[in-house]
PDB file of N, CA and C in Angstrom:
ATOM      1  N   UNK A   1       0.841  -1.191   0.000  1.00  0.00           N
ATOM      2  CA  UNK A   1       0.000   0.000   0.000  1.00  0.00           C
ATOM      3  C   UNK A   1       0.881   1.249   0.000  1.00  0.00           C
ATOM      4  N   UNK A   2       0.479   1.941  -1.011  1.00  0.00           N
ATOM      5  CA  UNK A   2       1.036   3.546  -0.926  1.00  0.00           C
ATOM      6  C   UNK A   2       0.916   4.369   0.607  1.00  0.00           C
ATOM      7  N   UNK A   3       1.861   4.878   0.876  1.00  0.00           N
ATOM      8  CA  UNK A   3       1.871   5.970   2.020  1.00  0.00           C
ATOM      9  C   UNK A   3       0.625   6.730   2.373  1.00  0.00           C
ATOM     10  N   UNK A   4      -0.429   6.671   2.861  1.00  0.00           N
ATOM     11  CA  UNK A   4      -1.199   7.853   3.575  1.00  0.00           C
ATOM     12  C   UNK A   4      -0.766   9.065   4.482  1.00  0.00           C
ATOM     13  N   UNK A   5      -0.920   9.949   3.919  1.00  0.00           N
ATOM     14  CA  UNK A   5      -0.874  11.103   4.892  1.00  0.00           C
ATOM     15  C   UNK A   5      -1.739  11.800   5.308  1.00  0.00           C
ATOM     16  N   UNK A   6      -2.376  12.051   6.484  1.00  0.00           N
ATOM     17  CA  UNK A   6      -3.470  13.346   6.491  1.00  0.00           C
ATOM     18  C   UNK A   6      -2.702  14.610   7.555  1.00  0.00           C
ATOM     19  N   UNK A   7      -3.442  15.574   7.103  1.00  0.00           N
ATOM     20  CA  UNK A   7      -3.119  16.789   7.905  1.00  0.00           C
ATOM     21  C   UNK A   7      -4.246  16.901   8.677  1.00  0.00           C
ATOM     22  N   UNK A   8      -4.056  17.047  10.094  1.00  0.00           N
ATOM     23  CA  UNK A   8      -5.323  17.123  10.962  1.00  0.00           C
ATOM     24  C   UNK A   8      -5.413  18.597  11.680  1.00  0.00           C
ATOM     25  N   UNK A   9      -6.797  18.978  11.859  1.00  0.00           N
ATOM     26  CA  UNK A   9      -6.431  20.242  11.871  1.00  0.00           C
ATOM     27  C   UNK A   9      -7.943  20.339  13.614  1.00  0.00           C
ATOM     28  N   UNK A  10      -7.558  20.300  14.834  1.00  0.00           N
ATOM     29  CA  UNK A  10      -9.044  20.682  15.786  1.00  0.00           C
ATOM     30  C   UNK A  10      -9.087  21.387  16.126  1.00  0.00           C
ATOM     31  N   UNK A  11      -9.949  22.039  16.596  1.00  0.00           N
ATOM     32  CA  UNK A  11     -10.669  23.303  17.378  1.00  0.00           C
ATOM     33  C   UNK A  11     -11.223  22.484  18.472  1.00  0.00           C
ATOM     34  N   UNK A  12      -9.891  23.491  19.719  1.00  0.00           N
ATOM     35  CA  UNK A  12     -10.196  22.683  21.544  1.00  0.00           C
ATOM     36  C   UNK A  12     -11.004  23.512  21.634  1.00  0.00           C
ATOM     37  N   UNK A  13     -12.132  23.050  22.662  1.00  0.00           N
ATOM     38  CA  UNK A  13     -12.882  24.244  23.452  1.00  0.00           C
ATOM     39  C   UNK A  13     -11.759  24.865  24.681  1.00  0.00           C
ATOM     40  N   UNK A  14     -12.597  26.056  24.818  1.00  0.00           N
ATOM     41  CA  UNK A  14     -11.730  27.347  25.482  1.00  0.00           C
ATOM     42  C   UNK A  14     -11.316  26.841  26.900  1.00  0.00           C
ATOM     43  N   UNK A  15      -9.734  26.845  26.774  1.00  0.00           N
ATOM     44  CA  UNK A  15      -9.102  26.659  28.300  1.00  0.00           C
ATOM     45  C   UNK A  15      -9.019  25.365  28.287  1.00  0.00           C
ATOM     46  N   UNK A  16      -8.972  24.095  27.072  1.00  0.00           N
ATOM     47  CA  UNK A  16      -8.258  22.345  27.220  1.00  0.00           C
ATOM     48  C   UNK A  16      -7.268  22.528  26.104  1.00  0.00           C
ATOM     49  N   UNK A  17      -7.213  23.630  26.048  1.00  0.00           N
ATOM     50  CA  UNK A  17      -6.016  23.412  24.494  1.00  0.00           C
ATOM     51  C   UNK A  17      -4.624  22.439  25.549  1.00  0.00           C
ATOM     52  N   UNK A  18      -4.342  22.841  26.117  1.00  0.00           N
ATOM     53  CA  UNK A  18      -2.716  22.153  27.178  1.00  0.00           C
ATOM     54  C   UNK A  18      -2.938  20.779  27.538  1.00  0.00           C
ATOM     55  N   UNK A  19      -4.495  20.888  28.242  1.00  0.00           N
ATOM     56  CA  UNK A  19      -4.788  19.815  28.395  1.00  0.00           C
ATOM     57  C   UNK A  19      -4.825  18.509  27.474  1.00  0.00           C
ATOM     58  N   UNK A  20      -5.717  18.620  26.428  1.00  0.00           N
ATOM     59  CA  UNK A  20      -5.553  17.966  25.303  1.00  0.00           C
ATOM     60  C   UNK A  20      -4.070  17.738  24.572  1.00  0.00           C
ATOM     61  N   UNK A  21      -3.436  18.671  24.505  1.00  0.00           N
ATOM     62  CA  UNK A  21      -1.823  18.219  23.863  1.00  0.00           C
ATOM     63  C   UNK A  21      -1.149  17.361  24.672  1.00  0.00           C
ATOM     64  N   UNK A  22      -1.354  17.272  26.258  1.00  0.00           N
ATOM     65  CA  UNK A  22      -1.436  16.532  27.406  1.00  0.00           C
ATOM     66  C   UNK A  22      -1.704  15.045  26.780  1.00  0.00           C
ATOM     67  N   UNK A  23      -2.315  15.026  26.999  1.00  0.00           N
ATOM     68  CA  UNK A  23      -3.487  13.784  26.814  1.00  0.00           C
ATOM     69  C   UNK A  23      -3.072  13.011  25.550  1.00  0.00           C
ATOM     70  N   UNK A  24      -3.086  14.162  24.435  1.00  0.00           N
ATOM     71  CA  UNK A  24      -2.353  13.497  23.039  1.00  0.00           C
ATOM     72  C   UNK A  24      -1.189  12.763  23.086  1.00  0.00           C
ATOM     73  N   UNK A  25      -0.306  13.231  23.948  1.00  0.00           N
ATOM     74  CA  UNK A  25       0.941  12.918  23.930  1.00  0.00           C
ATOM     75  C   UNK A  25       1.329  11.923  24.553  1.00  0.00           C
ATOM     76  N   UNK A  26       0.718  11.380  25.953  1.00  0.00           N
ATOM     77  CA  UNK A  26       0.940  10.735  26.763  1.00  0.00           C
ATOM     78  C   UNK A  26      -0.001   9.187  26.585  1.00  0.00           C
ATOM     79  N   UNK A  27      -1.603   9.812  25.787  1.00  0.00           N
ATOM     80  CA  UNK A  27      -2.083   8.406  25.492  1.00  0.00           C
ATOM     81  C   UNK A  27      -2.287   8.208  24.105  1.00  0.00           C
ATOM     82  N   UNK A  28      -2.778   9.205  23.164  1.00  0.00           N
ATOM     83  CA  UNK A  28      -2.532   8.740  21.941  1.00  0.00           C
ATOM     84  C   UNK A  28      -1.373   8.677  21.013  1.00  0.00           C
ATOM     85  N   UNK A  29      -0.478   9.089  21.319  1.00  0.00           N
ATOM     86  CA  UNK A  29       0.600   9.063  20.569  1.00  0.00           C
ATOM     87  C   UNK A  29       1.274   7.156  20.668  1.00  0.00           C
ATOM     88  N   UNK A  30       1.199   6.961  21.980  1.00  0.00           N
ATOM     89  CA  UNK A  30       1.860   5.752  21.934  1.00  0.00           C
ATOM     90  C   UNK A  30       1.351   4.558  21.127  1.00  0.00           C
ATOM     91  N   UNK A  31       0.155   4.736  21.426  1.00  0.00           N
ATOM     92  CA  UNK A  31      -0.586   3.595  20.621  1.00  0.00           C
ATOM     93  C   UNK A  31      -0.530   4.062  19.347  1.00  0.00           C
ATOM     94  N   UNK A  32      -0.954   4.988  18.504  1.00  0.00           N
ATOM     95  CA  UNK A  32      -0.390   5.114  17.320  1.00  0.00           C
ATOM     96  C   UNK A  32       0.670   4.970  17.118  1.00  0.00           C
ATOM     97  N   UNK A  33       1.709   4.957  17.487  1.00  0.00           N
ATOM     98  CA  UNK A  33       2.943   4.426  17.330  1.00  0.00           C
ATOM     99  C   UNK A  33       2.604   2.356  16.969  1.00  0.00           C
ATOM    100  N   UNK A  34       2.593   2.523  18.138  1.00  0.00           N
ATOM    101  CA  UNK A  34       2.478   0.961  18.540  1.00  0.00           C
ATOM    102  C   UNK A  34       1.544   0.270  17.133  1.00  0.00           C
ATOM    103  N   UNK A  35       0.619   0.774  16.465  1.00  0.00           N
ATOM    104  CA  UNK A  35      -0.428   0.042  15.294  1.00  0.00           C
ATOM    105  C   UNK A  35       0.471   0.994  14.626  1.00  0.00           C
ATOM    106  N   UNK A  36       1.890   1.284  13.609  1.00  0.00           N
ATOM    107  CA  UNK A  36       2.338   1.455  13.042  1.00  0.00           C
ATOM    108  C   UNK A  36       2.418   2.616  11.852  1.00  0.00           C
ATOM    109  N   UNK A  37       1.558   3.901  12.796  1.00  0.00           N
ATOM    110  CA  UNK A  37       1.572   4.894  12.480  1.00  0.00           C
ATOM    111  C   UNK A  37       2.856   5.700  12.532  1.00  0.00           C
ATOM    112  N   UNK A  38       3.239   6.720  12.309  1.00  0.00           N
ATOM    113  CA  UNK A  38       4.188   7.938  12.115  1.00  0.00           C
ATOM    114  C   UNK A  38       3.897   9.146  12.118  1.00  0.00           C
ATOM    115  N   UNK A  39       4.330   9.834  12.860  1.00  0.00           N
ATOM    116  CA  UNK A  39       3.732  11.158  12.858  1.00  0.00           C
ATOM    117  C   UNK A  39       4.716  12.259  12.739  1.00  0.00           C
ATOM    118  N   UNK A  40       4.639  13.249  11.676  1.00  0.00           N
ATOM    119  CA  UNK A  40       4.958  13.962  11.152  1.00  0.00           C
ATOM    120  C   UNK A  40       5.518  15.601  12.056  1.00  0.00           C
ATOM    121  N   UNK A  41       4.177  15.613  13.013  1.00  0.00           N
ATOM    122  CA  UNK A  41       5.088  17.188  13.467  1.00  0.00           C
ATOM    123  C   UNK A  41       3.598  17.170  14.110  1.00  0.00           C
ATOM    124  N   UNK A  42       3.460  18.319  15.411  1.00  0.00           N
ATOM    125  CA  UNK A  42       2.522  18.544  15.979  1.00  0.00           C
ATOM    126  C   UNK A  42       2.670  20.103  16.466  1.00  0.00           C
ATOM    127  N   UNK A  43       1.693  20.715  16.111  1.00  0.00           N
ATOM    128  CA  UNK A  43       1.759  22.281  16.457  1.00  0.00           C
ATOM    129  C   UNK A  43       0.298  22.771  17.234  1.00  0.00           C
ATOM    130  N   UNK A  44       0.697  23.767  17.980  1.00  0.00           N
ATOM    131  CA  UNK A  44      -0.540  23.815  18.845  1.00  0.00           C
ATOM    132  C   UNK A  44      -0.550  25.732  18.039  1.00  0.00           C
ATOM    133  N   UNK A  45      -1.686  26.487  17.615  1.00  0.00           N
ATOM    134  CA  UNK A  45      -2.175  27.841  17.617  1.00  0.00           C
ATOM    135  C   UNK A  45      -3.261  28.399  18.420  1.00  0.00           C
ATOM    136  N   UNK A  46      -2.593  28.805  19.754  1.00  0.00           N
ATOM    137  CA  UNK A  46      -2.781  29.385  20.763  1.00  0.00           C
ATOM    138  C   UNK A  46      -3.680  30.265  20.145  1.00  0.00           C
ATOM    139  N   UNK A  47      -4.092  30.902  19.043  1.00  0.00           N
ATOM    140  CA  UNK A  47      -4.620  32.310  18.525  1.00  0.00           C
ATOM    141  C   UNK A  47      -5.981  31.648  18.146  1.00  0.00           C
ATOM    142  N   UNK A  48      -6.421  30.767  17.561  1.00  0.00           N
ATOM    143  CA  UNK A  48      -7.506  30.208  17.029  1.00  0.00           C
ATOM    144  C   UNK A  48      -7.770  29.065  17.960  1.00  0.00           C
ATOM    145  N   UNK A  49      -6.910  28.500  18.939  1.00  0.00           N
ATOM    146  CA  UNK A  49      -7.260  27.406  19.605  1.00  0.00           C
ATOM    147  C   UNK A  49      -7.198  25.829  19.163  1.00  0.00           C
ATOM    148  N   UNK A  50      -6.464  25.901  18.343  1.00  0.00           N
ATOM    149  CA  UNK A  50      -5.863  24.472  17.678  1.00  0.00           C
ATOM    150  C   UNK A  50      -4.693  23.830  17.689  1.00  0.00           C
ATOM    151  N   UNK A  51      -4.957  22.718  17.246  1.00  0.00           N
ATOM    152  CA  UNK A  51      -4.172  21.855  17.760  1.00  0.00           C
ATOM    153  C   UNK A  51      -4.029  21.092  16.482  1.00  0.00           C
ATOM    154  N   UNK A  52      -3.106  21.051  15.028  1.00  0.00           N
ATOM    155  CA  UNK A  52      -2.839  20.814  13.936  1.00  0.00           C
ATOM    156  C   UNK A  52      -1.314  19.705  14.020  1.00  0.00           C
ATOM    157  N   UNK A  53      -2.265  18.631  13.151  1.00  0.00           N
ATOM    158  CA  UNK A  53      -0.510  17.726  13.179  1.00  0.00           C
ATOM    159  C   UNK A  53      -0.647  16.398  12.148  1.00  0.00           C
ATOM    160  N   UNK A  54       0.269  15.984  11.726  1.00  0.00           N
ATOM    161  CA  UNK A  54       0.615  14.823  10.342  1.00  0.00           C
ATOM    162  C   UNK A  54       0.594  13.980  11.103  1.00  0.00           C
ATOM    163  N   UNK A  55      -0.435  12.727  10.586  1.00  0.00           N
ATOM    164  CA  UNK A  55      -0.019  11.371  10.862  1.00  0.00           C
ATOM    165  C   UNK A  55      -0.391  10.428   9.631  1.00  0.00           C
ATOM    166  N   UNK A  56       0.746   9.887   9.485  1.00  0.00           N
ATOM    167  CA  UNK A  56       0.565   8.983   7.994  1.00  0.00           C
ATOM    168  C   UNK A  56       0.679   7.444   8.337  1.00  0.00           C
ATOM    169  N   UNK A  57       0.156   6.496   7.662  1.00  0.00           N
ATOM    170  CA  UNK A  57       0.472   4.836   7.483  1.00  0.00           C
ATOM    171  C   UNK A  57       0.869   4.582   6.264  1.00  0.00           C
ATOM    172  N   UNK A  58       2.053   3.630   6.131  1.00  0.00           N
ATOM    173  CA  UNK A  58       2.383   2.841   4.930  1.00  0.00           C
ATOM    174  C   UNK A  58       2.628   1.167   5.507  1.00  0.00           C
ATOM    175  N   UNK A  59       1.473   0.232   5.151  1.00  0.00           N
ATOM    176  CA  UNK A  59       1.439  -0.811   5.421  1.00  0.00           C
ATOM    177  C   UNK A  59       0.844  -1.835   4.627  1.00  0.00           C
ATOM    178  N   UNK A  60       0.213  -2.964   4.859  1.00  0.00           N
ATOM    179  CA  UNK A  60      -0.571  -3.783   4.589  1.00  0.00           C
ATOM    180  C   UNK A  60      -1.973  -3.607   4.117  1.00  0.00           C
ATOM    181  N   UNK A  61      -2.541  -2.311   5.481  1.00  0.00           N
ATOM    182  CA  UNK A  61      -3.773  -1.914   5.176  1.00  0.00           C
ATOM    183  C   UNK A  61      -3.692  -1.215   4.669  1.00  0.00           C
ATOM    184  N   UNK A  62      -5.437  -0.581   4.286  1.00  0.00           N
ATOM    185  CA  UNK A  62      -5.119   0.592   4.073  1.00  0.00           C
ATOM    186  C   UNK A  62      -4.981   2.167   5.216  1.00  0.00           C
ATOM    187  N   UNK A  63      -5.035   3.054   4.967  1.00  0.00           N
ATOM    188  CA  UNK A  63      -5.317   3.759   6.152  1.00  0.00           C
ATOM    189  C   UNK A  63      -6.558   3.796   7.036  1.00  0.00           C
ATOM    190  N   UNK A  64      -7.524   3.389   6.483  1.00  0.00           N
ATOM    191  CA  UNK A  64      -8.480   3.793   6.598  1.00  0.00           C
ATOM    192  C   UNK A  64      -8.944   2.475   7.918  1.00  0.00           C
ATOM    193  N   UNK A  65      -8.875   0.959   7.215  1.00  0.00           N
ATOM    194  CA  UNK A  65      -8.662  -0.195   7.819  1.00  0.00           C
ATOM    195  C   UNK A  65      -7.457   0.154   9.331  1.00  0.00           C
ATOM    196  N   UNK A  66      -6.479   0.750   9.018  1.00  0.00           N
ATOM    197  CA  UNK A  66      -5.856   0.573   9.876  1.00  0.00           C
ATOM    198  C   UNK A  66      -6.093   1.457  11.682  1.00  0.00           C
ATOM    199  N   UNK A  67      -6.981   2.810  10.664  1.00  0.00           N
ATOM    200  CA  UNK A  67      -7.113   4.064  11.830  1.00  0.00           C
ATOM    201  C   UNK A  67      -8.730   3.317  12.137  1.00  0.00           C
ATOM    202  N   UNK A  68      -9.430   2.077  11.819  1.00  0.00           N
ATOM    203  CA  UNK A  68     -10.511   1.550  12.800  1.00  0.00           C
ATOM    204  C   UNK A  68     -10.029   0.340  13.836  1.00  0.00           C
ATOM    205  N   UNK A  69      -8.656  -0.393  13.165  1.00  0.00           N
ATOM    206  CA  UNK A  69      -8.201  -0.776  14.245  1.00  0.00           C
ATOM    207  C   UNK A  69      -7.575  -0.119  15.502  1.00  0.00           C
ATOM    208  N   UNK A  70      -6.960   1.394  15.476  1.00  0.00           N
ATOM    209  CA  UNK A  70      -6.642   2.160  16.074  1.00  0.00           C
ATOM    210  C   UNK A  70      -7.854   2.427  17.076  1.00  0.00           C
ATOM    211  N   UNK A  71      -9.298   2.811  16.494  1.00  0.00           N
ATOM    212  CA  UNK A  71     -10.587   3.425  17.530  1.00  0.00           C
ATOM    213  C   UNK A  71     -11.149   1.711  18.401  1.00  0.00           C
ATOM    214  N   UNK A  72     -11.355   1.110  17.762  1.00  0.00           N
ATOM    215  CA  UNK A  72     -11.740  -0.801  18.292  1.00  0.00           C
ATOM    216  C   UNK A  72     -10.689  -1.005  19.460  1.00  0.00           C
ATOM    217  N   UNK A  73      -8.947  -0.667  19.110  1.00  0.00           N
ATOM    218  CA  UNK A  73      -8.495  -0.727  20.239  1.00  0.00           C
ATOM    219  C   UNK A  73      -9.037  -0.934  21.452  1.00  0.00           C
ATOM    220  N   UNK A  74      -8.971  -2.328  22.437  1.00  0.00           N
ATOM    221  CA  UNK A  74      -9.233  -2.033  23.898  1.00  0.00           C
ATOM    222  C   UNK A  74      -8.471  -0.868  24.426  1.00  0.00           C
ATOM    223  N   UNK A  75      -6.992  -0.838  23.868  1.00  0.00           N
ATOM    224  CA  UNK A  75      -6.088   0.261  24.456  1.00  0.00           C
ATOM    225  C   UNK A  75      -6.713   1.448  24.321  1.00  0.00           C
ATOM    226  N   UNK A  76      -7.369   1.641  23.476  1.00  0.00           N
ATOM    227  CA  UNK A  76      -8.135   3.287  22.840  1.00  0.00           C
ATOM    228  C   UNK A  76      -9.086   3.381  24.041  1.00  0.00           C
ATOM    229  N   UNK A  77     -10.127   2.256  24.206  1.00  0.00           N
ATOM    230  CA  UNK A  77     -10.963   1.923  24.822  1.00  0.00           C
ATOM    231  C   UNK A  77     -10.576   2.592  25.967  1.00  0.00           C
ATOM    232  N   UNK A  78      -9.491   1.976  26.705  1.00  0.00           N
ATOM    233  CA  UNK A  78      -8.761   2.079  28.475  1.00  0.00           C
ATOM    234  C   UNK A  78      -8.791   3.555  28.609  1.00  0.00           C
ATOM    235  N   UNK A  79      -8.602   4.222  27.476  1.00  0.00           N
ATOM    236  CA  UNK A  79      -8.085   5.543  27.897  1.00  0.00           C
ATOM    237  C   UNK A  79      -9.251   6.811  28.648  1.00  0.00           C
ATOM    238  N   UNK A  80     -10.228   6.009  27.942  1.00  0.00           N
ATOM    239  CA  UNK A  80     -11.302   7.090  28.563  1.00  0.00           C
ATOM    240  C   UNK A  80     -11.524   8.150  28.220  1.00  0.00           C
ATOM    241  N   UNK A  81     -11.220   8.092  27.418  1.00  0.00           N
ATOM    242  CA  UNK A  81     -10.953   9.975  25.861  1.00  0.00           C
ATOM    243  C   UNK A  81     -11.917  10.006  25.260  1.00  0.00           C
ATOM    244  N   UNK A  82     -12.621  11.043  25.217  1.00  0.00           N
ATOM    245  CA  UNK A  82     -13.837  11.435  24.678  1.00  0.00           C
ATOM    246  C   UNK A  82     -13.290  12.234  23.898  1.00  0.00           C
ATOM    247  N   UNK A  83     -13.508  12.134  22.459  1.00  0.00           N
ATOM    248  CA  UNK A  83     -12.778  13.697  21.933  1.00  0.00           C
ATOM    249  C   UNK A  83     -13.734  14.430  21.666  1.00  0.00           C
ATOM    250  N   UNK A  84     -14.726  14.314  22.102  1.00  0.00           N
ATOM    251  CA  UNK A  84     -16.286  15.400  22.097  1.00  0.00           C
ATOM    252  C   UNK A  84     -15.967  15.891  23.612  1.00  0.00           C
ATOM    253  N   UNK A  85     -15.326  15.738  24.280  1.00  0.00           N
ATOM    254  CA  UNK A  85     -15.269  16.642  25.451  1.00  0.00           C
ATOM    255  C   UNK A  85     -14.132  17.288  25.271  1.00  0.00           C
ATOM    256  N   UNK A  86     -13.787  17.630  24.223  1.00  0.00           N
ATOM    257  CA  UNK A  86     -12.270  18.548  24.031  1.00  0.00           C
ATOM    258  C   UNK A  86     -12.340  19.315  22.602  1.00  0.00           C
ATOM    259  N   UNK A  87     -12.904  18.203  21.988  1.00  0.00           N
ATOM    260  CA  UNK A  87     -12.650  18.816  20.112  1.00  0.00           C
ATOM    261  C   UNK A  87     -14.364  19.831  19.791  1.00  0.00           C
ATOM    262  N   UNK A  88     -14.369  20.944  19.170  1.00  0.00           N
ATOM    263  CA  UNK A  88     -15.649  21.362  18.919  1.00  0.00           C
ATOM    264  C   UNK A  88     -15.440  20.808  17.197  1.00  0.00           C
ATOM    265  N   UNK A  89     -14.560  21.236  16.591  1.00  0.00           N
ATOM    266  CA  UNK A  89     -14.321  21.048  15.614  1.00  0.00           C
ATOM    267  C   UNK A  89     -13.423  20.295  14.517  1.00  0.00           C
ATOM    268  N   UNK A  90     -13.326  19.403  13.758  1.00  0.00           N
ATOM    269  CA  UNK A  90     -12.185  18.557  13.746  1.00  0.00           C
ATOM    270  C   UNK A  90     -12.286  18.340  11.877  1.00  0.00           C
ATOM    271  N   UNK A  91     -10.799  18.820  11.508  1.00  0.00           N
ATOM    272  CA  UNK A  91     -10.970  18.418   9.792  1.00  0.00           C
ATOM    273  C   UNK A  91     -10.026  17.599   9.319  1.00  0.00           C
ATOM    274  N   UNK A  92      -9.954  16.483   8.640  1.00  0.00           N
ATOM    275  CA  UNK A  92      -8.877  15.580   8.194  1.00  0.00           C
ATOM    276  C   UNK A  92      -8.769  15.968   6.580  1.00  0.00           C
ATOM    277  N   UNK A  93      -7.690  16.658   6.314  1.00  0.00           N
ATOM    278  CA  UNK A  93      -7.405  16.380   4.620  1.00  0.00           C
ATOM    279  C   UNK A  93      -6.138  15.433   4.509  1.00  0.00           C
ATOM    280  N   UNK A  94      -6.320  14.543   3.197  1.00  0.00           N
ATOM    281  CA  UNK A  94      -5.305  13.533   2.959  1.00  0.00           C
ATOM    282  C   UNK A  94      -4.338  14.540   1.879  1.00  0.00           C
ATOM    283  N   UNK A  95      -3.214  14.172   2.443  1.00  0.00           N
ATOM    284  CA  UNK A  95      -1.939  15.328   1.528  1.00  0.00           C
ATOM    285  C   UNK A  95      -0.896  14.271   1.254  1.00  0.00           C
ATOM    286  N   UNK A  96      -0.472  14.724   0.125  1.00  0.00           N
ATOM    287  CA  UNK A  96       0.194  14.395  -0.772  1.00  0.00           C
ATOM    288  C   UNK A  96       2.026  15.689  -0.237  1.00  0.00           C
ATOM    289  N   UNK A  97       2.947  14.940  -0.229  1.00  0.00           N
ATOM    290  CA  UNK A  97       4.436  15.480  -0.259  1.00  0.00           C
ATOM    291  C   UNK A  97       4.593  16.466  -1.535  1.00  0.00           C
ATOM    292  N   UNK A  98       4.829  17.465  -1.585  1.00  0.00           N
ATOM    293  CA  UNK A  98       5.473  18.282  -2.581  1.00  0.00           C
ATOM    294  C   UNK A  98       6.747  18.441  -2.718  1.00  0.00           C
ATOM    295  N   UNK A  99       7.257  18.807  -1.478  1.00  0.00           N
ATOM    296  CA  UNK A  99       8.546  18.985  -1.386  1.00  0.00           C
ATOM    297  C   UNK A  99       9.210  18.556  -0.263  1.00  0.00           C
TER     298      UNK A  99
END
């Protein structure tokens, strides 16, 4: 399978932006790691309240197959993350490398 990339782009509600990069870092990052994701760069804009960052798969599956084994996770499960109690707004575009 060709490389997937998406650019993810959320809108925290007011005053979890820290929290949530928190939370990202400490429980979702690992397990995406762990189901054979990669992640590209993570930026937080304090000005609009977001929280923007690359995560791509190149595997067996496809991405799509692979980011529902990611949510099915019991591990996903354990964490207790609601991302409706943090995200108001949330956009995934799939990107392509230019340079």
């Amino acid at each position: 399978m060709p490389k997937t990339t998406q650019l993810r782009t959320y809108t925290v509600r007011e005053g979890l932006l820290d929290e949530w990069v928190k939370r990202w870092k400490e429980e979702i990052v690992p397990l995406r790691l762990e189901l054979g994701f990669t992640l590209g760069g993570a930026w937080v804009d304090r000005e609009h309240n977001q929280f923007v960052w690359l995560i791509s798969y190149e595997g067996p599956e496809t991405f799509a197959e692979r980011n529902a084994l990611y949510w099915s996770s019991p591990k996903r499960d354990a964490m207790g993350l609601d991302p409706d109690d943090y995200l108001v707004r949330t956009e995934e575009r799939t990107v392509e490398l230019a340079y």
